[in-house]
C-alpha atoms as a PDB file:
ATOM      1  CA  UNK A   1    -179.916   4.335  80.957  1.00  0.00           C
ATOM      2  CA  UNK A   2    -178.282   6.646  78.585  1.00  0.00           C
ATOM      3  CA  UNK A   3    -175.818   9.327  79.036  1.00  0.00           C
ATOM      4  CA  UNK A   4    -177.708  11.945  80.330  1.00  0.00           C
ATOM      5  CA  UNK A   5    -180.974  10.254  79.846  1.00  0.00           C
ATOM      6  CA  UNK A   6    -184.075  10.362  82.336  1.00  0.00           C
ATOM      7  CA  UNK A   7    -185.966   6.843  81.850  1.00  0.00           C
ATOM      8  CA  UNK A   8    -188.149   6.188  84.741  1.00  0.00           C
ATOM      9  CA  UNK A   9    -191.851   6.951  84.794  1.00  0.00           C
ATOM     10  CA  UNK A  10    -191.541   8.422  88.026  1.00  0.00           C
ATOM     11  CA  UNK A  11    -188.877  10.775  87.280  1.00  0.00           C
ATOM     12  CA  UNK A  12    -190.715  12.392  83.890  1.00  0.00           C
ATOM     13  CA  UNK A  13    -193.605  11.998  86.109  1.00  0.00           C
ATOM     14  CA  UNK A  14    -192.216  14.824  88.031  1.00  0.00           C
ATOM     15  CA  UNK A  15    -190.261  16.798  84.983  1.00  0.00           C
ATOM     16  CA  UNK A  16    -194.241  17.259  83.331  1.00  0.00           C
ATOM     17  CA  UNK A  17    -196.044  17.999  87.094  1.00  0.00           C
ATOM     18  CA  UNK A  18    -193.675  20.860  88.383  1.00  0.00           C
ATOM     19  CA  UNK A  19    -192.716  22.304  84.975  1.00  0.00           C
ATOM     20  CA  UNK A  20    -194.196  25.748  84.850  1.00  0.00           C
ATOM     21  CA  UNK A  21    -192.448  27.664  81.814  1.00  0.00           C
ATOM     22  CA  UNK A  22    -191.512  26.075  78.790  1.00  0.00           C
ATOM     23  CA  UNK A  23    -189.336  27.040  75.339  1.00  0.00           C
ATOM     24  CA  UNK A  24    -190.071  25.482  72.557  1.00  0.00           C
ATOM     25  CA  UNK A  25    -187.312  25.151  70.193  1.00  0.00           C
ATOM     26  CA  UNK A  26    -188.463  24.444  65.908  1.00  0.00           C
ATOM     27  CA  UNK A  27    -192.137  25.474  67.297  1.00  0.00           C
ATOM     28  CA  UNK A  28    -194.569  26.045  64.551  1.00  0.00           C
ATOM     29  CA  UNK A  29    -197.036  28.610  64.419  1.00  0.00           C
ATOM     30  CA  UNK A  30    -200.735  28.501  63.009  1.00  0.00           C
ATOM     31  CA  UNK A  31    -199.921  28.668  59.554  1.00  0.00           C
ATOM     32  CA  UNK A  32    -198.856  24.753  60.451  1.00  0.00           C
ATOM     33  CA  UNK A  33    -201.390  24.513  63.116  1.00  0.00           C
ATOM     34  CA  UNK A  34    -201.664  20.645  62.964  1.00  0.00           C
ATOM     35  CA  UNK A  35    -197.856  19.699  63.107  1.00  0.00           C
ATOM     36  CA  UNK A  36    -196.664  18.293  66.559  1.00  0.00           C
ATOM     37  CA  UNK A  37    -194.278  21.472  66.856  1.00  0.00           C
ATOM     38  CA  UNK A  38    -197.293  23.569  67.155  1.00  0.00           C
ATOM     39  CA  UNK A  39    -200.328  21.031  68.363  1.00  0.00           C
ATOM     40  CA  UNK A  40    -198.133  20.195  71.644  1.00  0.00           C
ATOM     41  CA  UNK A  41    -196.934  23.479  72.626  1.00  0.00           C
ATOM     42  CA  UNK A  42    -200.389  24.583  72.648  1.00  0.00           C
ATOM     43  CA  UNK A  43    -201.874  21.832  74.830  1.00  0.00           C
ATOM     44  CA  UNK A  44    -199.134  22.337  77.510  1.00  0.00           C
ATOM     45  CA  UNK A  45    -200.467  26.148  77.361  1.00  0.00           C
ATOM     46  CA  UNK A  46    -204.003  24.557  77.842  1.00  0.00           C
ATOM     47  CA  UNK A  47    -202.375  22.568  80.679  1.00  0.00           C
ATOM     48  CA  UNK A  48    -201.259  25.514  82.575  1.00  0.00           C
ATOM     49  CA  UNK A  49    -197.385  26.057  81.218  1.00  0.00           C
ATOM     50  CA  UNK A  50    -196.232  29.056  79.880  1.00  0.00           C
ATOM     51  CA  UNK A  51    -195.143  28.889  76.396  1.00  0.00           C
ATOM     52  CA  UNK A  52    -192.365  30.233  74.373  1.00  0.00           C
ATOM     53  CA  UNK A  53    -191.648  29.934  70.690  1.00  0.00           C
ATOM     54  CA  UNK A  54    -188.122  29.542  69.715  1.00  0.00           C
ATOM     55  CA  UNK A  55    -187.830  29.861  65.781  1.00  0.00           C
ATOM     56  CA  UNK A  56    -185.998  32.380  63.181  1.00  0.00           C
ATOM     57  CA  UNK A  57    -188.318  31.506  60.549  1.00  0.00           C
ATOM     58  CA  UNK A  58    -191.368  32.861  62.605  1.00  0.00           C
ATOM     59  CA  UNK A  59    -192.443  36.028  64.035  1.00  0.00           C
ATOM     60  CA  UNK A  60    -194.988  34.676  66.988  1.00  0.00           C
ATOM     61  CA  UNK A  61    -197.283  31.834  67.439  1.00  0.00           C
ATOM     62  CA  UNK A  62    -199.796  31.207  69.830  1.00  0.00           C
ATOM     63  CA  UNK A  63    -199.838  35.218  70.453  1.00  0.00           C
ATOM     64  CA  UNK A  64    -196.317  35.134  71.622  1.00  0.00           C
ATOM     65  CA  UNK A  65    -193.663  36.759  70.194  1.00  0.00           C
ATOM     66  CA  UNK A  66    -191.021  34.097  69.125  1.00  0.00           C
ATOM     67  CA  UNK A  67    -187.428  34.233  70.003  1.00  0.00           C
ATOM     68  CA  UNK A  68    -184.748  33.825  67.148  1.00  0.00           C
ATOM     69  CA  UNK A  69    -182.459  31.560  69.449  1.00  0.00           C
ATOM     70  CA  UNK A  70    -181.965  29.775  72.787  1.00  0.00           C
ATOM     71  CA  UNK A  71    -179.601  32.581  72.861  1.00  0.00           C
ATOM     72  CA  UNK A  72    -182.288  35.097  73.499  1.00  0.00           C
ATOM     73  CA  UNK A  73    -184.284  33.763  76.242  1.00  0.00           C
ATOM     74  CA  UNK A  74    -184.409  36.159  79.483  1.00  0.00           C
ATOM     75  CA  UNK A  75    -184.980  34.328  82.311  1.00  0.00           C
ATOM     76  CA  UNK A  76    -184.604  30.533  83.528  1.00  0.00           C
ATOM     77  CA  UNK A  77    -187.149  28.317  81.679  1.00  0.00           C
ATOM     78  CA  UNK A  78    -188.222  24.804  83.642  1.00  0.00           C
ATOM     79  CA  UNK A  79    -187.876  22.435  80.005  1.00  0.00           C
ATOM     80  CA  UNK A  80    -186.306  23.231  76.621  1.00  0.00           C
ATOM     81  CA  UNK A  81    -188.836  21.763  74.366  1.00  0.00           C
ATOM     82  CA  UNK A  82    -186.878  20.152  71.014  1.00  0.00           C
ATOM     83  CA  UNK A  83    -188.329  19.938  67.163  1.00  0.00           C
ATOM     84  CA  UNK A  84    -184.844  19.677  66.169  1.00  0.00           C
ATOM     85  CA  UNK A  85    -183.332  17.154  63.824  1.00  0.00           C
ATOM     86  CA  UNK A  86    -180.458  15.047  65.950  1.00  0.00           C
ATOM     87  CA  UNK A  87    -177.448  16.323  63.983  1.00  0.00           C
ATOM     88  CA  UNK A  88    -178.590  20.151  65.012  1.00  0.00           C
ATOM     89  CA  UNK A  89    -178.294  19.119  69.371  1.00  0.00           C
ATOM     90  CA  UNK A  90    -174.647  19.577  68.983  1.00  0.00           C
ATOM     91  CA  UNK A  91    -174.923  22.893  67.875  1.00  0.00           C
ATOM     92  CA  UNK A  92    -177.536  23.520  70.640  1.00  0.00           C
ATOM     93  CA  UNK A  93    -176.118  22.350  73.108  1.00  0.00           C
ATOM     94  CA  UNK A  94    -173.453  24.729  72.928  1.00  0.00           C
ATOM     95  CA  UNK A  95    -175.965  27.680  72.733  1.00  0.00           C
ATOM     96  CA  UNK A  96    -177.677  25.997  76.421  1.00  0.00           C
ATOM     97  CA  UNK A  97    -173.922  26.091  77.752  1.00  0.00           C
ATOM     98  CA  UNK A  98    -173.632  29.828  76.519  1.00  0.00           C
ATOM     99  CA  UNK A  99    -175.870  30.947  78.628  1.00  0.00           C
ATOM    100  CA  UNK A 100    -175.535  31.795  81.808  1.00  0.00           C
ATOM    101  CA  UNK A 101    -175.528  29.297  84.460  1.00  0.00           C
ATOM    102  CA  UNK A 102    -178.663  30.849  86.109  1.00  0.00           C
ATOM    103  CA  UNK A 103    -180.834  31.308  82.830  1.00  0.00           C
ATOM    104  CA  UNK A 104    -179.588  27.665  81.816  1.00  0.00           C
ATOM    105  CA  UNK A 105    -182.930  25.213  81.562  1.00  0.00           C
ATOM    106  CA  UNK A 106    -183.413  22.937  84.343  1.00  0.00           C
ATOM    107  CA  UNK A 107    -184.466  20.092  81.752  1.00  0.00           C
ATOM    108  CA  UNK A 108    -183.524  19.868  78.077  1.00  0.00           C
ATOM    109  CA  UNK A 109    -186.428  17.121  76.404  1.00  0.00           C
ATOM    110  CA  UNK A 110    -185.751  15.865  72.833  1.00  0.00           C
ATOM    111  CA  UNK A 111    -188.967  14.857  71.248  1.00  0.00           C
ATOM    112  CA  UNK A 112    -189.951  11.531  69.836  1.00  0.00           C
ATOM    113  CA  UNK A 113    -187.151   9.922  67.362  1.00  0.00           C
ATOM    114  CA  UNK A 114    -184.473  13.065  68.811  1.00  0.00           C
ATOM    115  CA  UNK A 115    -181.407  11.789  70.685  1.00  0.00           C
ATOM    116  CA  UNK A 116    -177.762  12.876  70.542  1.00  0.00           C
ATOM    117  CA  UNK A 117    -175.832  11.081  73.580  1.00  0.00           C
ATOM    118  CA  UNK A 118    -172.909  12.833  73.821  1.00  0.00           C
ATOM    119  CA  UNK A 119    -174.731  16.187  73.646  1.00  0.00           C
ATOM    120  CA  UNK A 120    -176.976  14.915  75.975  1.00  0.00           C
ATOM    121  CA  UNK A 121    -174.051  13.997  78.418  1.00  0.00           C
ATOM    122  CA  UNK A 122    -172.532  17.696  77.560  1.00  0.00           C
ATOM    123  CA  UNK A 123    -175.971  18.914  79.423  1.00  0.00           C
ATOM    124  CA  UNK A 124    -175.690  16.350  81.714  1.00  0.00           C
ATOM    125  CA  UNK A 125    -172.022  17.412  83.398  1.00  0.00           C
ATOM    126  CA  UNK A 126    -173.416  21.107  83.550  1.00  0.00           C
ATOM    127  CA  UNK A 127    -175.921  19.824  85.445  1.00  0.00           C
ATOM    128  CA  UNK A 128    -178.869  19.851  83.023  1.00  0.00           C
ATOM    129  CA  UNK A 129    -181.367  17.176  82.830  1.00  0.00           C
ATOM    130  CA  UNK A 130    -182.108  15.367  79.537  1.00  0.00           C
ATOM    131  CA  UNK A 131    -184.914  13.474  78.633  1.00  0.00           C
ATOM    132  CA  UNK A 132    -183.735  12.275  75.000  1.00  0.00           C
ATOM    133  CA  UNK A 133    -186.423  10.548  72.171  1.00  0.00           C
ATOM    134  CA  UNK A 134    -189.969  11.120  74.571  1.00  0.00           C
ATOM    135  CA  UNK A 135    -192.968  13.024  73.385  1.00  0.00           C
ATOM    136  CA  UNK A 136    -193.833  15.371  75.558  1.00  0.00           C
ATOM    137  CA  UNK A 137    -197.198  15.773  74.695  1.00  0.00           C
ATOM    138  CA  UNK A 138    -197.754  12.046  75.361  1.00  0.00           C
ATOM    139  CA  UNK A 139    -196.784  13.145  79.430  1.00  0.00           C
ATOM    140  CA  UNK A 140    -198.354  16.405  79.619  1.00  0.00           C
ATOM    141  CA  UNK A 141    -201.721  14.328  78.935  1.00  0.00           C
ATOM    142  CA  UNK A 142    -200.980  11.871  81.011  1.00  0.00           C
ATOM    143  CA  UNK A 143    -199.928  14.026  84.117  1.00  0.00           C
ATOM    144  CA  UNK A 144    -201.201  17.366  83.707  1.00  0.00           C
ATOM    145  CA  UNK A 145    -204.936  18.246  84.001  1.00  0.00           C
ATOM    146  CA  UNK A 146    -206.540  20.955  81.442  1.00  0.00           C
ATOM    147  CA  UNK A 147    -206.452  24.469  83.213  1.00  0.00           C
ATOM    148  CA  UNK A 148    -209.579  26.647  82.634  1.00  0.00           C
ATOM    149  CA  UNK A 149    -208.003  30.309  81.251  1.00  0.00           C
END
C-alpha cells in the first residue's frame, strides 16, 4: 500500500457507505453535463450525499452555488472529491492543511489516473485519509442504493 493510500475493498467499502457530504473539487456544471466531473457528482446526489461544487470557473451546478476554493468550505465535509490534474495535489494539499483542523475532510479521494504520494502522505500525518487513483463513481454504484428525493 501506498503512502497514505486506502486499498482494501472493505475499507472504501465503508469510505462510500457512511459518507454523507461531499466537495467536489474541478466539478463541472451542466454546460458539460456528460463529463465525469459533473455525471458522478450528480449520481452520489441521487445516492443520498450532499453535494458541493468546488470550481472558480463556475458559478453553481447542480443548483448549488459553487465555492471558489477548498479554502471556502464552512463546515467539515466526509470526502474531498478530486478532478484535479496530479501536479495541482501539492498545491491542494496545502489549502486541506490550511484549514482548520475541525473543518479538515475526513477523506481526501483522487479520481481515476490522480495520485501524488507524497501529498497524499502530507494528508496522511494530519490524519486525513486518502484514497489516491479510484473512481468514485465506480463505489458509489456499487455500495450505495439510489435515494428517492
Amino acid at each position: 500500500m501506498q503512502p497514505g493510500a486506502v486499498d482494501s475493498e472493505s475499507e472504501l467499502a465503508v469510505i462510500v457507505r457512511s459518507m454523507r457530504t461531499v466537495a467536489v473539487v474541478g466539478m463541472k456544471d451542466e454546460r458539460r453535463a456528460d463529463e465525469p466531473a459533473h455525471t458522478i457528482p450528480r449520481m452520489l446526489r441521487e445516492r443520498g450525499c450532499e453535494v458541493i461544487p468546488v470550481n472558480p470557473t463556475i458559478t453553481q451546478a447542480l443548483g448549488v452555488p459553487a465555492l471558489r476554493s477548498v479554502t471556502e468550505l464552512t463546515k467539515r465535509v466526509d470526502v474531498l472529491d478530486v478532478f484535479r490534474r496530479a501536479d495541482a495535489i501539492p498545491t491542494l494539499a496545502d489549502e486541506i492543511l490550511a484549514l482548520p483542523a475541525e473543518q479538515r475532510p475526513g477523506v481526501v479521494w483522487l479520481q481515476t489516473g490522480i495520485r501524488h504520494d507524497k501529498a497524499a502522505a502530507r494528508l496522511a500525518d494530519a490524519g486525513i485519509t486518502v484514497v489516491q487513483d479510484r473512481c468514485l463513481g465506480v463505489y458509489a454504484a456499487r455500495y450505495r442504493e439510489r435515494v428517492e428525493r
